[in-house]
ModelCIF file with pLDDT and N, C-alpha, C, O atoms, coordinates in Angstrom:
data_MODEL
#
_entry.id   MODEL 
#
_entity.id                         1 
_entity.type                       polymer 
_entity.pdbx_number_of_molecules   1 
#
_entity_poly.entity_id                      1 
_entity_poly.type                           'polypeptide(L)' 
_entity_poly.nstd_linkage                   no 
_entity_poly.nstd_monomer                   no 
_entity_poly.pdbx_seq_one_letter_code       
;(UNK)(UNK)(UNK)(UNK)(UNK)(UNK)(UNK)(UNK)(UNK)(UNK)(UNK)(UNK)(UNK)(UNK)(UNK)(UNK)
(UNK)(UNK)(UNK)(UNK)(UNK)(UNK)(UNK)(UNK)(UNK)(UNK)(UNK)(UNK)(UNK)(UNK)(UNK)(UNK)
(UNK)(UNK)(UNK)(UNK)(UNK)
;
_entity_poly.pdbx_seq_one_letter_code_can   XXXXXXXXXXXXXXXXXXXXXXXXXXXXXXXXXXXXX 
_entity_poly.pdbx_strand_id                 A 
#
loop_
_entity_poly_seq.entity_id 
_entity_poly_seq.num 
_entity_poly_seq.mon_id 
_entity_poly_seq.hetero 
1 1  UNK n 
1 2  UNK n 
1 3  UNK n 
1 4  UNK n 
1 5  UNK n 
1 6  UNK n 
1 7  UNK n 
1 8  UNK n 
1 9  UNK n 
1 10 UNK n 
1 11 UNK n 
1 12 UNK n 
1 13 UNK n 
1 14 UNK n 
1 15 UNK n 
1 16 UNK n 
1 17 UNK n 
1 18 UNK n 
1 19 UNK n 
1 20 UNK n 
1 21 UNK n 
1 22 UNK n 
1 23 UNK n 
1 24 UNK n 
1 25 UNK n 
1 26 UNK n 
1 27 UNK n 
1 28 UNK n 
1 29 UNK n 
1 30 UNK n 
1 31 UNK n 
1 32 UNK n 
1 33 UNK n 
1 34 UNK n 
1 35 UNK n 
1 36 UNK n 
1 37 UNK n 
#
_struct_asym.id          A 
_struct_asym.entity_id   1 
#
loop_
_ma_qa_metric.id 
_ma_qa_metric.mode 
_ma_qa_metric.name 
_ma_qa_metric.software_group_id 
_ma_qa_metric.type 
1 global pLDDT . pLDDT 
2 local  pLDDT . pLDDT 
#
_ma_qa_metric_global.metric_id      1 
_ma_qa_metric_global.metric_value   88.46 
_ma_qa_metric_global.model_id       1 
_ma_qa_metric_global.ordinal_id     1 
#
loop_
_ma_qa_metric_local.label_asym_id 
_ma_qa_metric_local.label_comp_id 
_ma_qa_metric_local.label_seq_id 
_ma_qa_metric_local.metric_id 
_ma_qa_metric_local.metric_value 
_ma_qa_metric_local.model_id 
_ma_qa_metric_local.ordinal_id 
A UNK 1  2 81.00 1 1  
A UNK 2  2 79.00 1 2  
A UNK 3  2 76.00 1 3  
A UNK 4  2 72.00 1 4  
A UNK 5  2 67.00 1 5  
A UNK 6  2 69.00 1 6  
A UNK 7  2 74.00 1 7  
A UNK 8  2 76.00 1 8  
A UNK 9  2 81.00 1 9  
A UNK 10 2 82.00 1 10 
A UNK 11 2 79.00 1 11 
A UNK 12 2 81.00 1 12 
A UNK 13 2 85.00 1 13 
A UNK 14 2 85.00 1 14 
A UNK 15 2 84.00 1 15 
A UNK 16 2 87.00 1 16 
A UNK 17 2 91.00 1 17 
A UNK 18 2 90.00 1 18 
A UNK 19 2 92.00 1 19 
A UNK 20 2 95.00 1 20 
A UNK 21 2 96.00 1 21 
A UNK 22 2 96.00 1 22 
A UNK 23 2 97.00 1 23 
A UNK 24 2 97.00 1 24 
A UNK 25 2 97.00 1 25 
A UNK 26 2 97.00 1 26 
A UNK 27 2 97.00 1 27 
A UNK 28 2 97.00 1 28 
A UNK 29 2 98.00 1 29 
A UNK 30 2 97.00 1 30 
A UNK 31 2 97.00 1 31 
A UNK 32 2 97.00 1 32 
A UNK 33 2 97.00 1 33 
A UNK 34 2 97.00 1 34 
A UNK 35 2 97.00 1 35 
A UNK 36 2 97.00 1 36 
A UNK 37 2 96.00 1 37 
#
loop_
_atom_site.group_PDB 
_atom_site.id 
_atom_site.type_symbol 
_atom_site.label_atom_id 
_atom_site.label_alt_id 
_atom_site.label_comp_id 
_atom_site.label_asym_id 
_atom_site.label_entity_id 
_atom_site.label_seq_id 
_atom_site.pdbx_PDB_ins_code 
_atom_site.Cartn_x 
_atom_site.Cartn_y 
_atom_site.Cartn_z 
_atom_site.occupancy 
_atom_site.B_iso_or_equiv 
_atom_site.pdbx_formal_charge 
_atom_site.auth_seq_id 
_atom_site.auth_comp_id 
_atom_site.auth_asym_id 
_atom_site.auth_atom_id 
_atom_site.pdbx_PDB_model_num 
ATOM 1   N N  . UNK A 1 1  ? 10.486 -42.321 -67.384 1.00 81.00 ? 1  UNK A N  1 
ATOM 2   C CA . UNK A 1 1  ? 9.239  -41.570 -67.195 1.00 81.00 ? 1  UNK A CA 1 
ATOM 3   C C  . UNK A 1 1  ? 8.364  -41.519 -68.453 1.00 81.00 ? 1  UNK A C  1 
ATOM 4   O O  . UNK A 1 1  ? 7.390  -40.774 -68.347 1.00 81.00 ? 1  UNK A O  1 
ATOM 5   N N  . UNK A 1 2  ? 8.519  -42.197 -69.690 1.00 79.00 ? 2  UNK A N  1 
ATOM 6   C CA . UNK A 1 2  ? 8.771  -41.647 -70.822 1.00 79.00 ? 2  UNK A CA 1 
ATOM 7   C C  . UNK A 1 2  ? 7.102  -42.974 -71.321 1.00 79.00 ? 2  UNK A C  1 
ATOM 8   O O  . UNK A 1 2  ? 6.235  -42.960 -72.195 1.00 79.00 ? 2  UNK A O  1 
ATOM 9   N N  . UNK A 1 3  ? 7.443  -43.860 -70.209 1.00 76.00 ? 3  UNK A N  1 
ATOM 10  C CA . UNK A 1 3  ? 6.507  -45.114 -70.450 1.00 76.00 ? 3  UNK A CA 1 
ATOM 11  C C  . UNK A 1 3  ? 5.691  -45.598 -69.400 1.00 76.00 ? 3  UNK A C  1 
ATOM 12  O O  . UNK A 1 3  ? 5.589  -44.740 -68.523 1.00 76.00 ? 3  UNK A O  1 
ATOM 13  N N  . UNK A 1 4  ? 5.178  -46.458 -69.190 1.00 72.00 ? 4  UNK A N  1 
ATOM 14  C CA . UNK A 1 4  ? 3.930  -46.446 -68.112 1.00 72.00 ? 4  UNK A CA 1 
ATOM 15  C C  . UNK A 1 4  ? 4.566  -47.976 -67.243 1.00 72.00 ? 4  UNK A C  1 
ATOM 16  O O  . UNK A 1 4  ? 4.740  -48.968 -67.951 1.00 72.00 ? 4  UNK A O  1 
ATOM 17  N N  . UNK A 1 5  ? 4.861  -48.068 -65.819 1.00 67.00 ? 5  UNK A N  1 
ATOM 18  C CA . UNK A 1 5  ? 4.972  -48.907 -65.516 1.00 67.00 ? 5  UNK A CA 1 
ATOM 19  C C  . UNK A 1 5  ? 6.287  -48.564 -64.783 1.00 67.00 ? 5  UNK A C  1 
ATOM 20  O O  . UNK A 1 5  ? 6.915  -47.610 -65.241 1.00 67.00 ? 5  UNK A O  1 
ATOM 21  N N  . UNK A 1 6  ? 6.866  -49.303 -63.548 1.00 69.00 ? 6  UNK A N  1 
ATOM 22  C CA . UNK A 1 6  ? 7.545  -48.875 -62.413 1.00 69.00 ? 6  UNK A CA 1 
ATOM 23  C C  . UNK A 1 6  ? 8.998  -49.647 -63.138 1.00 69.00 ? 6  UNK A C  1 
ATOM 24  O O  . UNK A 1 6  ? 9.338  -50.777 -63.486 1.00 69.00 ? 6  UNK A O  1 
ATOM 25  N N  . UNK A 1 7  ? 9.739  -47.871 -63.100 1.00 74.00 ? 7  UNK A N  1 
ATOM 26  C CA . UNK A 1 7  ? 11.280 -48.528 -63.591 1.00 74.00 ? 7  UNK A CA 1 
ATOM 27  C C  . UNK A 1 7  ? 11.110 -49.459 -64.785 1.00 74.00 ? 7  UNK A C  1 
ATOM 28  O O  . UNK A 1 7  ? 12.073 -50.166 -65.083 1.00 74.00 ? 7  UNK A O  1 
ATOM 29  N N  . UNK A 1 8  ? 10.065 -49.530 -65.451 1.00 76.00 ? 8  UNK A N  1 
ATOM 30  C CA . UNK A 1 8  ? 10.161 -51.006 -66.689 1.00 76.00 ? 8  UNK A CA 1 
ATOM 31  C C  . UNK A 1 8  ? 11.177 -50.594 -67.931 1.00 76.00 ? 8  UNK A C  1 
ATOM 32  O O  . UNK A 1 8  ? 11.530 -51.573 -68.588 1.00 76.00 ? 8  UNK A O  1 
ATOM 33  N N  . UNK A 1 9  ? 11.686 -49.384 -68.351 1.00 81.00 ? 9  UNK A N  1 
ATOM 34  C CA . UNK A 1 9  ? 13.344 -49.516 -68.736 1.00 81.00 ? 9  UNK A CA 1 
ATOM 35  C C  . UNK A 1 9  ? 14.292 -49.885 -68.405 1.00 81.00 ? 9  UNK A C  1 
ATOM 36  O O  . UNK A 1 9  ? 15.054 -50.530 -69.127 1.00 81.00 ? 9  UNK A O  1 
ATOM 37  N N  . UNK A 1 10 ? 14.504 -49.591 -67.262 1.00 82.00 ? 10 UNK A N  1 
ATOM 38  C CA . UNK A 1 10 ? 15.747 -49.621 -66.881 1.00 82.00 ? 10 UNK A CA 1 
ATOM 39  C C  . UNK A 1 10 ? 15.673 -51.214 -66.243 1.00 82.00 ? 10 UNK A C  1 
ATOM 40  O O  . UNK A 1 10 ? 16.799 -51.696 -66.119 1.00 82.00 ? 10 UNK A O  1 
ATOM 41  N N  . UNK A 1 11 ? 14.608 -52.079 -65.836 1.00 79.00 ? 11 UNK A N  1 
ATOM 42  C CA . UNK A 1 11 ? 14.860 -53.210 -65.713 1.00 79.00 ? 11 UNK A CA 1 
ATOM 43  C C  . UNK A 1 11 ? 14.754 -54.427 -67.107 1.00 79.00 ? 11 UNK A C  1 
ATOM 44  O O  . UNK A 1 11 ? 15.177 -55.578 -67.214 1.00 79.00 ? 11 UNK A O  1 
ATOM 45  N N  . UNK A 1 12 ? 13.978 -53.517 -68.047 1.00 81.00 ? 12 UNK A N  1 
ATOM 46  C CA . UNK A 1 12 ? 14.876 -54.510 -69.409 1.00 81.00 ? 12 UNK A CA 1 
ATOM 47  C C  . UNK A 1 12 ? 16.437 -54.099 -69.847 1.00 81.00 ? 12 UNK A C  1 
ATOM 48  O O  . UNK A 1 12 ? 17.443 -54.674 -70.261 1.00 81.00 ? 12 UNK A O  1 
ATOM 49  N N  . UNK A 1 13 ? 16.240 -53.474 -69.686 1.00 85.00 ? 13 UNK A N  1 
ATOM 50  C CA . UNK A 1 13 ? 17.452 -53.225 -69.536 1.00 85.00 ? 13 UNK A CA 1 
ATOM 51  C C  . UNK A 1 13 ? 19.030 -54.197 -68.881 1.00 85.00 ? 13 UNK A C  1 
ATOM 52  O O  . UNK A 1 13 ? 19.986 -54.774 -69.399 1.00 85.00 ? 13 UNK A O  1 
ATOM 53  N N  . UNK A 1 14 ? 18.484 -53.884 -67.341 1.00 85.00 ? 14 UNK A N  1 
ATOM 54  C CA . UNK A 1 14 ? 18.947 -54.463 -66.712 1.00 85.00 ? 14 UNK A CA 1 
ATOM 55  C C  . UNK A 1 14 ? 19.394 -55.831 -66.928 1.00 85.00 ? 14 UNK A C  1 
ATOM 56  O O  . UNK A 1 14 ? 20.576 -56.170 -66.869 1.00 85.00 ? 14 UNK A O  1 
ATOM 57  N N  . UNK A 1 15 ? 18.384 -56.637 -67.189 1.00 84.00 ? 15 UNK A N  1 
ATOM 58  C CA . UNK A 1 15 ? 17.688 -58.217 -67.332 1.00 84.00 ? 15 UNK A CA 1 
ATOM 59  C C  . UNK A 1 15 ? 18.866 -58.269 -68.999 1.00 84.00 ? 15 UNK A C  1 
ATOM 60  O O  . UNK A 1 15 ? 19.375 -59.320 -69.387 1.00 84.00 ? 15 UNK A O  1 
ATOM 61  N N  . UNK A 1 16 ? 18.990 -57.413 -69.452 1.00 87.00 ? 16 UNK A N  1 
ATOM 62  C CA . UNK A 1 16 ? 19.409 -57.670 -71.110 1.00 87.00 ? 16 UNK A CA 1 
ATOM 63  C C  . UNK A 1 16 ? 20.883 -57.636 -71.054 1.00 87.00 ? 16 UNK A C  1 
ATOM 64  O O  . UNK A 1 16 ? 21.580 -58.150 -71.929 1.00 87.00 ? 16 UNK A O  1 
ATOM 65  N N  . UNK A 1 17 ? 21.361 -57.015 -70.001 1.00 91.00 ? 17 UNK A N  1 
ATOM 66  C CA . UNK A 1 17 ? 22.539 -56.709 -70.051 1.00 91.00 ? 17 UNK A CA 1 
ATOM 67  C C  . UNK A 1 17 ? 22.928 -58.028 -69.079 1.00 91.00 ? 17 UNK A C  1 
ATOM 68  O O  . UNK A 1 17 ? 24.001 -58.585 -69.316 1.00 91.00 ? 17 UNK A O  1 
ATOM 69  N N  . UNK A 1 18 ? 22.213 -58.459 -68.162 1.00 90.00 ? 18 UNK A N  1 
ATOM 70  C CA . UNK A 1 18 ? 22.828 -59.885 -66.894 1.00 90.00 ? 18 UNK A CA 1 
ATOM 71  C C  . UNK A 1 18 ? 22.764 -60.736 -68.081 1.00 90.00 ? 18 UNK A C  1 
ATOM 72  O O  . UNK A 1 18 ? 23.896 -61.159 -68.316 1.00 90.00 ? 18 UNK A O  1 
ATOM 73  N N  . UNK A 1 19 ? 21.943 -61.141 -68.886 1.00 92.00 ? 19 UNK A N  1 
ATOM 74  C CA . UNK A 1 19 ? 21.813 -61.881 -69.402 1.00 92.00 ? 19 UNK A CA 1 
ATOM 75  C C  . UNK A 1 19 ? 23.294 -62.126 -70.517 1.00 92.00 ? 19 UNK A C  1 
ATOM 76  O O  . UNK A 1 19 ? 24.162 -62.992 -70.631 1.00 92.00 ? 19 UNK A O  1 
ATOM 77  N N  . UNK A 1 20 ? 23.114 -61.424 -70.883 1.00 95.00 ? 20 UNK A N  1 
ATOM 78  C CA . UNK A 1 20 ? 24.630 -61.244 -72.034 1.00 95.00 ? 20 UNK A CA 1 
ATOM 79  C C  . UNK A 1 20 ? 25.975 -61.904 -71.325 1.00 95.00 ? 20 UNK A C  1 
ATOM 80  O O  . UNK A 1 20 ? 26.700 -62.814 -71.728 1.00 95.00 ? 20 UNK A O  1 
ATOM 81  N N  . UNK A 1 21 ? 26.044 -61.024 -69.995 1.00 96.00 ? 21 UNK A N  1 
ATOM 82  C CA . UNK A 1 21 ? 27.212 -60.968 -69.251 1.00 96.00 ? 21 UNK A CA 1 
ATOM 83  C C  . UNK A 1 21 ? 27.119 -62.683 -68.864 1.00 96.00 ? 21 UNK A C  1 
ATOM 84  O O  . UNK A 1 21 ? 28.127 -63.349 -69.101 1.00 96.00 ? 21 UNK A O  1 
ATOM 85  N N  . UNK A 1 22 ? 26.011 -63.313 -68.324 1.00 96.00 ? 22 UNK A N  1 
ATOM 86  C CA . UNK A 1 22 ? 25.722 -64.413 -67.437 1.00 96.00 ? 22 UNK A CA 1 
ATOM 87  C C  . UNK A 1 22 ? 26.526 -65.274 -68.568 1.00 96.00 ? 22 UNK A C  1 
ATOM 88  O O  . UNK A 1 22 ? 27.568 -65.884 -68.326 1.00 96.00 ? 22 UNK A O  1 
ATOM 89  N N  . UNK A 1 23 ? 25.701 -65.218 -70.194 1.00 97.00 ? 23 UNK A N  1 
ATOM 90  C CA . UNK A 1 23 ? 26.175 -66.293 -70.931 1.00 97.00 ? 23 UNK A CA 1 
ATOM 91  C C  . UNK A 1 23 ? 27.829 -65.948 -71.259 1.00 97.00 ? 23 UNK A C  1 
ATOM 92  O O  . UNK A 1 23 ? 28.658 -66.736 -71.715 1.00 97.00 ? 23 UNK A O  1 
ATOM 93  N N  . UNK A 1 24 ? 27.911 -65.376 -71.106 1.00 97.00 ? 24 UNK A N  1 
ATOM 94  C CA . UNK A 1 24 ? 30.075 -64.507 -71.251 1.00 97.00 ? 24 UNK A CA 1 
ATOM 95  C C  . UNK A 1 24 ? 30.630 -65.550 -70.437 1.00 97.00 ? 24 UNK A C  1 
ATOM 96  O O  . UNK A 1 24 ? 31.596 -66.287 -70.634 1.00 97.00 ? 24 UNK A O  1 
ATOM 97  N N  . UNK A 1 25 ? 29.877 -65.467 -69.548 1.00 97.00 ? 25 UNK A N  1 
ATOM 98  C CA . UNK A 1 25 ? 31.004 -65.791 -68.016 1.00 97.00 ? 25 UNK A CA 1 
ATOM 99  C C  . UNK A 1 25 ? 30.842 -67.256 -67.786 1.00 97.00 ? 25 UNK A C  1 
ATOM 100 O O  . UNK A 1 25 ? 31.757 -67.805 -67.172 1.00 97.00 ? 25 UNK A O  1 
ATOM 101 N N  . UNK A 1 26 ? 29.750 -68.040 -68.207 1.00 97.00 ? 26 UNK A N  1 
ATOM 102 C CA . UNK A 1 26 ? 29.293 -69.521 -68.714 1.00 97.00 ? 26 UNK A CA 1 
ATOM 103 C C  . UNK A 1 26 ? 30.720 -70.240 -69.608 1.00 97.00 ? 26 UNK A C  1 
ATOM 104 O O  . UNK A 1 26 ? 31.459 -71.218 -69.497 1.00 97.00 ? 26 UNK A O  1 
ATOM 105 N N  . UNK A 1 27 ? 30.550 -69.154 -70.449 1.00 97.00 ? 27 UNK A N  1 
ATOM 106 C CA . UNK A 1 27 ? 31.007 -69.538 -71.894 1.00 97.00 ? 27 UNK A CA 1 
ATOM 107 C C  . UNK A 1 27 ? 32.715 -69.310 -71.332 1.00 97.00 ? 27 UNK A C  1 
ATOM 108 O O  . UNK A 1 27 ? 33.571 -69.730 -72.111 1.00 97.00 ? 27 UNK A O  1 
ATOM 109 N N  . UNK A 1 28 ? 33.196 -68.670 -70.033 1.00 97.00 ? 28 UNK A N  1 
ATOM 110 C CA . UNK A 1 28 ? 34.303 -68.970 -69.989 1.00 97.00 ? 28 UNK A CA 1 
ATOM 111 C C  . UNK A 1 28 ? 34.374 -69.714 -69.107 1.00 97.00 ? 28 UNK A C  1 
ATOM 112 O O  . UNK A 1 28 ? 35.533 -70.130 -69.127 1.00 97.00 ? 28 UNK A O  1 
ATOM 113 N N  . UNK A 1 29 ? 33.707 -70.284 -68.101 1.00 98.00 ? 29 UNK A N  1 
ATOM 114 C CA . UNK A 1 29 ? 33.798 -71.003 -67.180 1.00 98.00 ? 29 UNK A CA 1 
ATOM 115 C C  . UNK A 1 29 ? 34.219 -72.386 -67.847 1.00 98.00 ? 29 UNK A C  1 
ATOM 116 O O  . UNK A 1 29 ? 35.161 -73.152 -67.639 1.00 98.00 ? 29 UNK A O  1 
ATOM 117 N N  . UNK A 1 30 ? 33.072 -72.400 -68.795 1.00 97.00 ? 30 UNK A N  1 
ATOM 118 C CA . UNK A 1 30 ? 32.859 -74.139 -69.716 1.00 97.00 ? 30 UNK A CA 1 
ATOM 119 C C  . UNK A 1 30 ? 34.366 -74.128 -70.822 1.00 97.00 ? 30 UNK A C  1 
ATOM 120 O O  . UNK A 1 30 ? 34.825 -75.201 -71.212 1.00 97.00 ? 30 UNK A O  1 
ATOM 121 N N  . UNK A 1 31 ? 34.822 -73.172 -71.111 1.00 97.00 ? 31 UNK A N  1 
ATOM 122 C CA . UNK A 1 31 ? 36.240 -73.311 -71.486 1.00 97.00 ? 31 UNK A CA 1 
ATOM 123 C C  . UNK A 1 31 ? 37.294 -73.660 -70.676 1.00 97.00 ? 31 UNK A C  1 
ATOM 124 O O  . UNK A 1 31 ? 38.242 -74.225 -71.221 1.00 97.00 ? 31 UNK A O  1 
ATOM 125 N N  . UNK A 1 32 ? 37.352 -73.377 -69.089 1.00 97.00 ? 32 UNK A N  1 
ATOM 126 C CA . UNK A 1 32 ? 38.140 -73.660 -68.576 1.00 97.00 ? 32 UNK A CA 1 
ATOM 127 C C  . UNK A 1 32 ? 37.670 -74.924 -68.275 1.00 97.00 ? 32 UNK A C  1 
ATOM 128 O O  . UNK A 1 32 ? 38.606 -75.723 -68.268 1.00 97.00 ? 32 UNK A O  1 
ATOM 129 N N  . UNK A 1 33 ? 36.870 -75.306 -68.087 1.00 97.00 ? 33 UNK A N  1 
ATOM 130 C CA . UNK A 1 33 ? 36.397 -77.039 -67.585 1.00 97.00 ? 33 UNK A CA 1 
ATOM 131 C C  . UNK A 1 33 ? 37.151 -77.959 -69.173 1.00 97.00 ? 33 UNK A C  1 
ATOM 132 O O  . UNK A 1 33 ? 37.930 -78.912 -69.187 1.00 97.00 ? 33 UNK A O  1 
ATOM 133 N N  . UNK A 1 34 ? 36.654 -77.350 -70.112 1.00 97.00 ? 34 UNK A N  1 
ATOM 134 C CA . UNK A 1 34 ? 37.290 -77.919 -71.377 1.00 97.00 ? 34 UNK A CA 1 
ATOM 135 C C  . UNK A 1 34 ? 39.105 -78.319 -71.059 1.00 97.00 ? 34 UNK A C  1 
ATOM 136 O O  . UNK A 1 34 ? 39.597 -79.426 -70.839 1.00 97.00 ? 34 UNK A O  1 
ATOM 137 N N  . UNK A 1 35 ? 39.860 -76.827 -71.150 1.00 97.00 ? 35 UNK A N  1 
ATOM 138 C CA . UNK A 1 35 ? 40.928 -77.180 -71.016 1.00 97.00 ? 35 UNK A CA 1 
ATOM 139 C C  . UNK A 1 35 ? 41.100 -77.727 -69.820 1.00 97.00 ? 35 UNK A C  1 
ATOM 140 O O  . UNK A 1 35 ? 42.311 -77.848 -69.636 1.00 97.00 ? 35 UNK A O  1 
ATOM 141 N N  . UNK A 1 36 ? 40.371 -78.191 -68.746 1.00 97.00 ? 36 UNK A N  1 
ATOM 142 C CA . UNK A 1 36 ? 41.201 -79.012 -67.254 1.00 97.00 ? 36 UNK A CA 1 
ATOM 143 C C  . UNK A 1 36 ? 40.663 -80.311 -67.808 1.00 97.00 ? 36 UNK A C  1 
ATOM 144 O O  . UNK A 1 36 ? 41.049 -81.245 -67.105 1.00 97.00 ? 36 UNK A O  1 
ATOM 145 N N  . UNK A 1 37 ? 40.066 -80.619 -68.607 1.00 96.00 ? 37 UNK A N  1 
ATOM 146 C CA . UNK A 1 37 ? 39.621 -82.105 -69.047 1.00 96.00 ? 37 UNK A CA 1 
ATOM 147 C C  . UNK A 1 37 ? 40.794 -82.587 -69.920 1.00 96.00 ? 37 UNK A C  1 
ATOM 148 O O  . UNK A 1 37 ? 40.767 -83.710 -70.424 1.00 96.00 ? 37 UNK A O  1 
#
C-alpha cells in the first residue's frame, strides 16, 4: 500500500524469488545431465 501501482511489491518480489529458485533447479538439473553423461 506503501507505493503506487497494483500489488507491484509483492510481484517483484515474487519474479525475484522464481527467478533465483528457477536458476537452483537448472543448475541441478544440468548436474544431473553432467553426471548421466
Amino acid at each position: 500500500p506503501l507505493v503506487p501501482g497494483h500489488l507491484r511489491v509483492p510481484r517483484l518480489v515474487f519474479l525475484a524469488v522464481v527467478y533465483v529458485v528457477w536458476d537452483a533447479a537448472a543448475l541441478v538439473a544440468l548436474a544431473a545431465l553432467w553426471v548421466a553423461s
